[in-house]
Protein backbone atom coordinates (compact mmCIF):
# COMPACT_ATOMS: atom_id res chain seq x y z
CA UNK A 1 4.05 7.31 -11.77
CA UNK A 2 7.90 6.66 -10.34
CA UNK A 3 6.06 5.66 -6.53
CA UNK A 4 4.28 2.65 -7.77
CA UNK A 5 7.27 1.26 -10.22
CA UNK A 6 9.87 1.62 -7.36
CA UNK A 7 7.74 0.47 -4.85
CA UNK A 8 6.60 -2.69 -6.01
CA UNK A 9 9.95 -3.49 -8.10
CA UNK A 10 12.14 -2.82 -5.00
CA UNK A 11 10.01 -5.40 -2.77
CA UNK A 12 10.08 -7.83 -5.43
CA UNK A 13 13.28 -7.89 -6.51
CA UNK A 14 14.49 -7.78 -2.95
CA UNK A 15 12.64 -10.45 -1.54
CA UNK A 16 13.43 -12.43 -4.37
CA UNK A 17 17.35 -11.96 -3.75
CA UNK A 18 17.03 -12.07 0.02
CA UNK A 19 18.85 -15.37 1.37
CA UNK A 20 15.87 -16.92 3.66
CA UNK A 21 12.98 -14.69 2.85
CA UNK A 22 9.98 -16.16 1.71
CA UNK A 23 7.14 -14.11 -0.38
CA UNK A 24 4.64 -16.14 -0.30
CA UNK A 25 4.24 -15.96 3.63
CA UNK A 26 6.21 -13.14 4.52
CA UNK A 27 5.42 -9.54 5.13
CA UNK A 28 7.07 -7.11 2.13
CA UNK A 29 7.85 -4.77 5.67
CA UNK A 30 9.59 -7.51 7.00
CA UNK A 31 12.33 -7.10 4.14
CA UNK A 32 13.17 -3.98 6.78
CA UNK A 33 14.80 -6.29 9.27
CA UNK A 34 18.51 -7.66 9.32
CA UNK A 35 21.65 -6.16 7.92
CA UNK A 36 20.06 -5.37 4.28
CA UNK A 37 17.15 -3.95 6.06
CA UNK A 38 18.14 -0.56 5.32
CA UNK A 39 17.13 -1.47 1.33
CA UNK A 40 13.24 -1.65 2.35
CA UNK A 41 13.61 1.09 4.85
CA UNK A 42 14.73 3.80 1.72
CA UNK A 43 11.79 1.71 -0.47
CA UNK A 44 9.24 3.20 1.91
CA UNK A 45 10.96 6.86 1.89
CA UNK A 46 11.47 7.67 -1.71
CA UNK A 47 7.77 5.84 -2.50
CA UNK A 48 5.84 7.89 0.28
CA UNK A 49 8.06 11.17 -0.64
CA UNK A 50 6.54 10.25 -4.48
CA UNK A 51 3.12 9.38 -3.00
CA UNK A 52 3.30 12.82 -1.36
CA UNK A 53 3.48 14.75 -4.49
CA UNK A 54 1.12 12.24 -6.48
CA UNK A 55 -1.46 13.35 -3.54
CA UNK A 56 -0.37 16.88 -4.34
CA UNK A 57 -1.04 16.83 -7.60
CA UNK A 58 -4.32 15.14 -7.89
CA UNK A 59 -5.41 17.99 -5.17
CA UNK A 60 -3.97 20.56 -8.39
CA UNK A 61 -6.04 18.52 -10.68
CA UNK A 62 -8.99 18.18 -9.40
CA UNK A 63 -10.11 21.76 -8.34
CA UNK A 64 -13.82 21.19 -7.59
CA UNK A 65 -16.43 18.39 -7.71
CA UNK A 66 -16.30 15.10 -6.44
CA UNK A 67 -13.58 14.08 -4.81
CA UNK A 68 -11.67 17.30 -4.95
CA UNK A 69 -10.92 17.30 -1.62
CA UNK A 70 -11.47 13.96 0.26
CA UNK A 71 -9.71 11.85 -2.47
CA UNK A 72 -6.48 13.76 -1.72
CA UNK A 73 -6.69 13.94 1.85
CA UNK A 74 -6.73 9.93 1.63
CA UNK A 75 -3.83 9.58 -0.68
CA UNK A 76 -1.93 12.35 1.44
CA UNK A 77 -2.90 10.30 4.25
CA UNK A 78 -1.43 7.27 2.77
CA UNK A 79 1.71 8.36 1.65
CA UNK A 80 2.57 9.76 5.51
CA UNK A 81 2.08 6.20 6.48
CA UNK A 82 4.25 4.92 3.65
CA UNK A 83 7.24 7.52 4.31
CA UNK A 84 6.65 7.22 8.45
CA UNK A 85 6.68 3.32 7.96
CA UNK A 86 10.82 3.90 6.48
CA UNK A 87 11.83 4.94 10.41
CA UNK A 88 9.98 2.32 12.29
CA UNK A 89 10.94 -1.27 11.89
CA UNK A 90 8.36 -3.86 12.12
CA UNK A 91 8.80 -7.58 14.16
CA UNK A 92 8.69 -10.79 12.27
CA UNK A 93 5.01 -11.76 11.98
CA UNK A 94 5.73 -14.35 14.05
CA UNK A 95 6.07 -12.68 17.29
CA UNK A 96 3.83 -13.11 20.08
CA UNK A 97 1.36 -10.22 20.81
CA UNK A 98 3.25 -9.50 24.14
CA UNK A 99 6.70 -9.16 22.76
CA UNK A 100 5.81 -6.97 20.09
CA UNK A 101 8.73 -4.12 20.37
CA UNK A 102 7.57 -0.34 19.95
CA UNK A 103 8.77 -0.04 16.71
CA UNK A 104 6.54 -2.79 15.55
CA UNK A 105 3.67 -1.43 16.83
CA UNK A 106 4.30 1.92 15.59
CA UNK A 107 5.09 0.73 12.16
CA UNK A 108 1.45 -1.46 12.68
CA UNK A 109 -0.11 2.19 13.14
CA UNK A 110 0.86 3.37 9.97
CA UNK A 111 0.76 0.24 8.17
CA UNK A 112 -3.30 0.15 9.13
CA UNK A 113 -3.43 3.55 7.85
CA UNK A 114 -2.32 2.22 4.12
CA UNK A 115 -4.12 -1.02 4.12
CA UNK A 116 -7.67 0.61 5.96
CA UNK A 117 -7.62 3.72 3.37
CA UNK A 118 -6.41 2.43 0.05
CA UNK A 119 -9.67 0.46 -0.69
CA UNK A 120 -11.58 3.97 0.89
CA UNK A 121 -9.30 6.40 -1.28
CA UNK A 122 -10.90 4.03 -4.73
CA UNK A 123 -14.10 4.11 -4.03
CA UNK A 124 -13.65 7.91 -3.20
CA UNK A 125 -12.53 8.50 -6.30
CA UNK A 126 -14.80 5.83 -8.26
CA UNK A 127 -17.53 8.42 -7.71
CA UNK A 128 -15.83 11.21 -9.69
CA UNK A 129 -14.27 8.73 -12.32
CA UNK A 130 -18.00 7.65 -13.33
CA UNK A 131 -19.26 11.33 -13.17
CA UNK A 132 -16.13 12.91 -15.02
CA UNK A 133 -15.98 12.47 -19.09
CA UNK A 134 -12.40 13.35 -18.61
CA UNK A 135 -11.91 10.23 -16.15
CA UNK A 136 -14.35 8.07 -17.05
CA UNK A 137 -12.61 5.09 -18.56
CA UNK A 138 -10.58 4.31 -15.34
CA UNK A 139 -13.87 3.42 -13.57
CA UNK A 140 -13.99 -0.31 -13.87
CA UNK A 141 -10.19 -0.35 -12.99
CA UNK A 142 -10.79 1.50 -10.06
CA UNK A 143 -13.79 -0.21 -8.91
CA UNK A 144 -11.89 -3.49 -9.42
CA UNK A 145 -9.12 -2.13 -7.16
CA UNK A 146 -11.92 -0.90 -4.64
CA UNK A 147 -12.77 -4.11 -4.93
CA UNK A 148 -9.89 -6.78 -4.83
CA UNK A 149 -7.90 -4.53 -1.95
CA UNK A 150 -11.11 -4.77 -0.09
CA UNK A 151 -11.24 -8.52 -0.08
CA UNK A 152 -7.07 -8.54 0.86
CA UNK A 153 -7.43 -6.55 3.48
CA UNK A 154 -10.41 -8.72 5.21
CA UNK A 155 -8.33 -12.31 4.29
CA UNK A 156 -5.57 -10.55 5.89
CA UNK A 157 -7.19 -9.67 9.09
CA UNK A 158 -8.95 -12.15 9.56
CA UNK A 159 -7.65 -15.20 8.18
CA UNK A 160 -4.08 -16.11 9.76
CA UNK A 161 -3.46 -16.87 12.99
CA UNK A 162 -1.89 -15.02 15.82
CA UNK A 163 0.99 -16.09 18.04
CA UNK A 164 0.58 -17.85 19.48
CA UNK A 165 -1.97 -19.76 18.40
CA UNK A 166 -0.45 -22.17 16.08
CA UNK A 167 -0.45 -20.70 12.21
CA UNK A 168 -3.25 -22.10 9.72
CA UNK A 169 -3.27 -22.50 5.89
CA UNK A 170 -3.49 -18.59 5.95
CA UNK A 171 -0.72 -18.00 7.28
CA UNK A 172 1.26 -19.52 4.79
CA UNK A 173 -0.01 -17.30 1.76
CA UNK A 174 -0.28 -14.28 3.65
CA UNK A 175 3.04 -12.72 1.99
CA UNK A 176 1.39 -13.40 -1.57
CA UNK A 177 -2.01 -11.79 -0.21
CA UNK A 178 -0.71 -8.50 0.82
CA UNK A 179 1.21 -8.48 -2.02
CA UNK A 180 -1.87 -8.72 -4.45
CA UNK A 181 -3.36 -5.79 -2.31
CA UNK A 182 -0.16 -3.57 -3.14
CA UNK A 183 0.28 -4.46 -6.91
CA UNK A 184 -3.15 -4.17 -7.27
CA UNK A 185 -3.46 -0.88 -5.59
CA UNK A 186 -0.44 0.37 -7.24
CA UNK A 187 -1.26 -0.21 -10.81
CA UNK A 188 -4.44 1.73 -9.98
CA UNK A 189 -1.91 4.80 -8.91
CA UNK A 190 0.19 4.51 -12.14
CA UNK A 191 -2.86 4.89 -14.11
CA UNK A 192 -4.13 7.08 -12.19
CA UNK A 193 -0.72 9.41 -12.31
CA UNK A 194 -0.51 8.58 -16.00
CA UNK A 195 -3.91 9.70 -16.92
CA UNK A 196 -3.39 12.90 -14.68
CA UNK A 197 0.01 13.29 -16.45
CA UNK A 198 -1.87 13.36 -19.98
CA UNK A 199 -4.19 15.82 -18.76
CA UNK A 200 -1.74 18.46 -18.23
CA UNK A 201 0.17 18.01 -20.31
């Protein structure tokens, strides 16, 4: 339940501060770069180290049946790429293909990890939701999740342009479109971790 509420409160509170940073068409990883980079860089630690255990503990929760076992592979998955992305500094999103520095590209690796399997990891788990009593009022928040990061994650690949092609009216939102993809994805995990929670307790 901490992982989504420091995540997304760090990012926006940061880039809101940040002299020069715009949300709307910047990247939240590109709050990792410059002097007060190092803020972003322990954002994506402590929220994969949490996303680690949440992954953990759904694995302890949900013994057998659906979802049991793929569901926390995926959210292990994605919580690697959030903790890795904390060591591996991503370029301005306006760099050229051909300059793109190791780093970057590294930090792109685990960044397509998050973005391809978050939409997977809901639908994995819409199956179980709708065929578990004990989880069966999260369904339509889950398959609205399933379906809203979907639609993110296709605007954002395919809608702005690369350098350097000149940047088109995607470009300029594409900050406030990821960001609806990881607010939306990460109210699904506090529910999620809060109906868990309730459950064993």
């Amino acid at each position: 339940m901490l992982a989504p509420v420091v995540f997304v409160g760090t990012f926006l509170v940061e880039g809101w501060l940040r002299p020069g940073y715009d949300p709307r068409s910047m990247f939240v990883s590109e709050l990792a770069i410059g002097p007060r980079g190092w803020v972003q860089d322990v954002n994506f630690f402590v929220s994969g180290a949490l996303f680690l255990l949440f992954a953990w503990a759904m694995a302890a929760g949900l013994h057998e049946g659906k979802a049991s076992r793929a569901g926390p592979i995926l959210l292990t998955i994605i919580g690697i790429g959030l903790f890795a992305s904390a060591f591996f500094v991503t370029d301005p999103s306006t760099t050229p293909r051909d300059e793109v520095t190791v780093s970057g590209r590294i930090h792109s690796l685990f960044g397509a990890l998050v973005f391809a399997l978050s939409p997977v990891s809901c639908f994995v788990f819409l199956r179980r939701f709708l065929a578990d009593p004990m989880w069966r009022s999260l369904w339509p928040w889950t398959l609205a999740a399933g379906v809203i990061t979907t639609v993110a994650v296709v605007l954002m690949a395919v809608g702005p342009a690369q350098p350097p092609a000149p940047p088109n009216a995607f470009n300029a939102w594409q900050g406030a479109i990821q960001r609806t993809f990881l607010i939306t994805y990460m109210v699904w995990v506090f529910l999620v971790a809060l109906r868990l929670r309730n459950r064993s307790a």
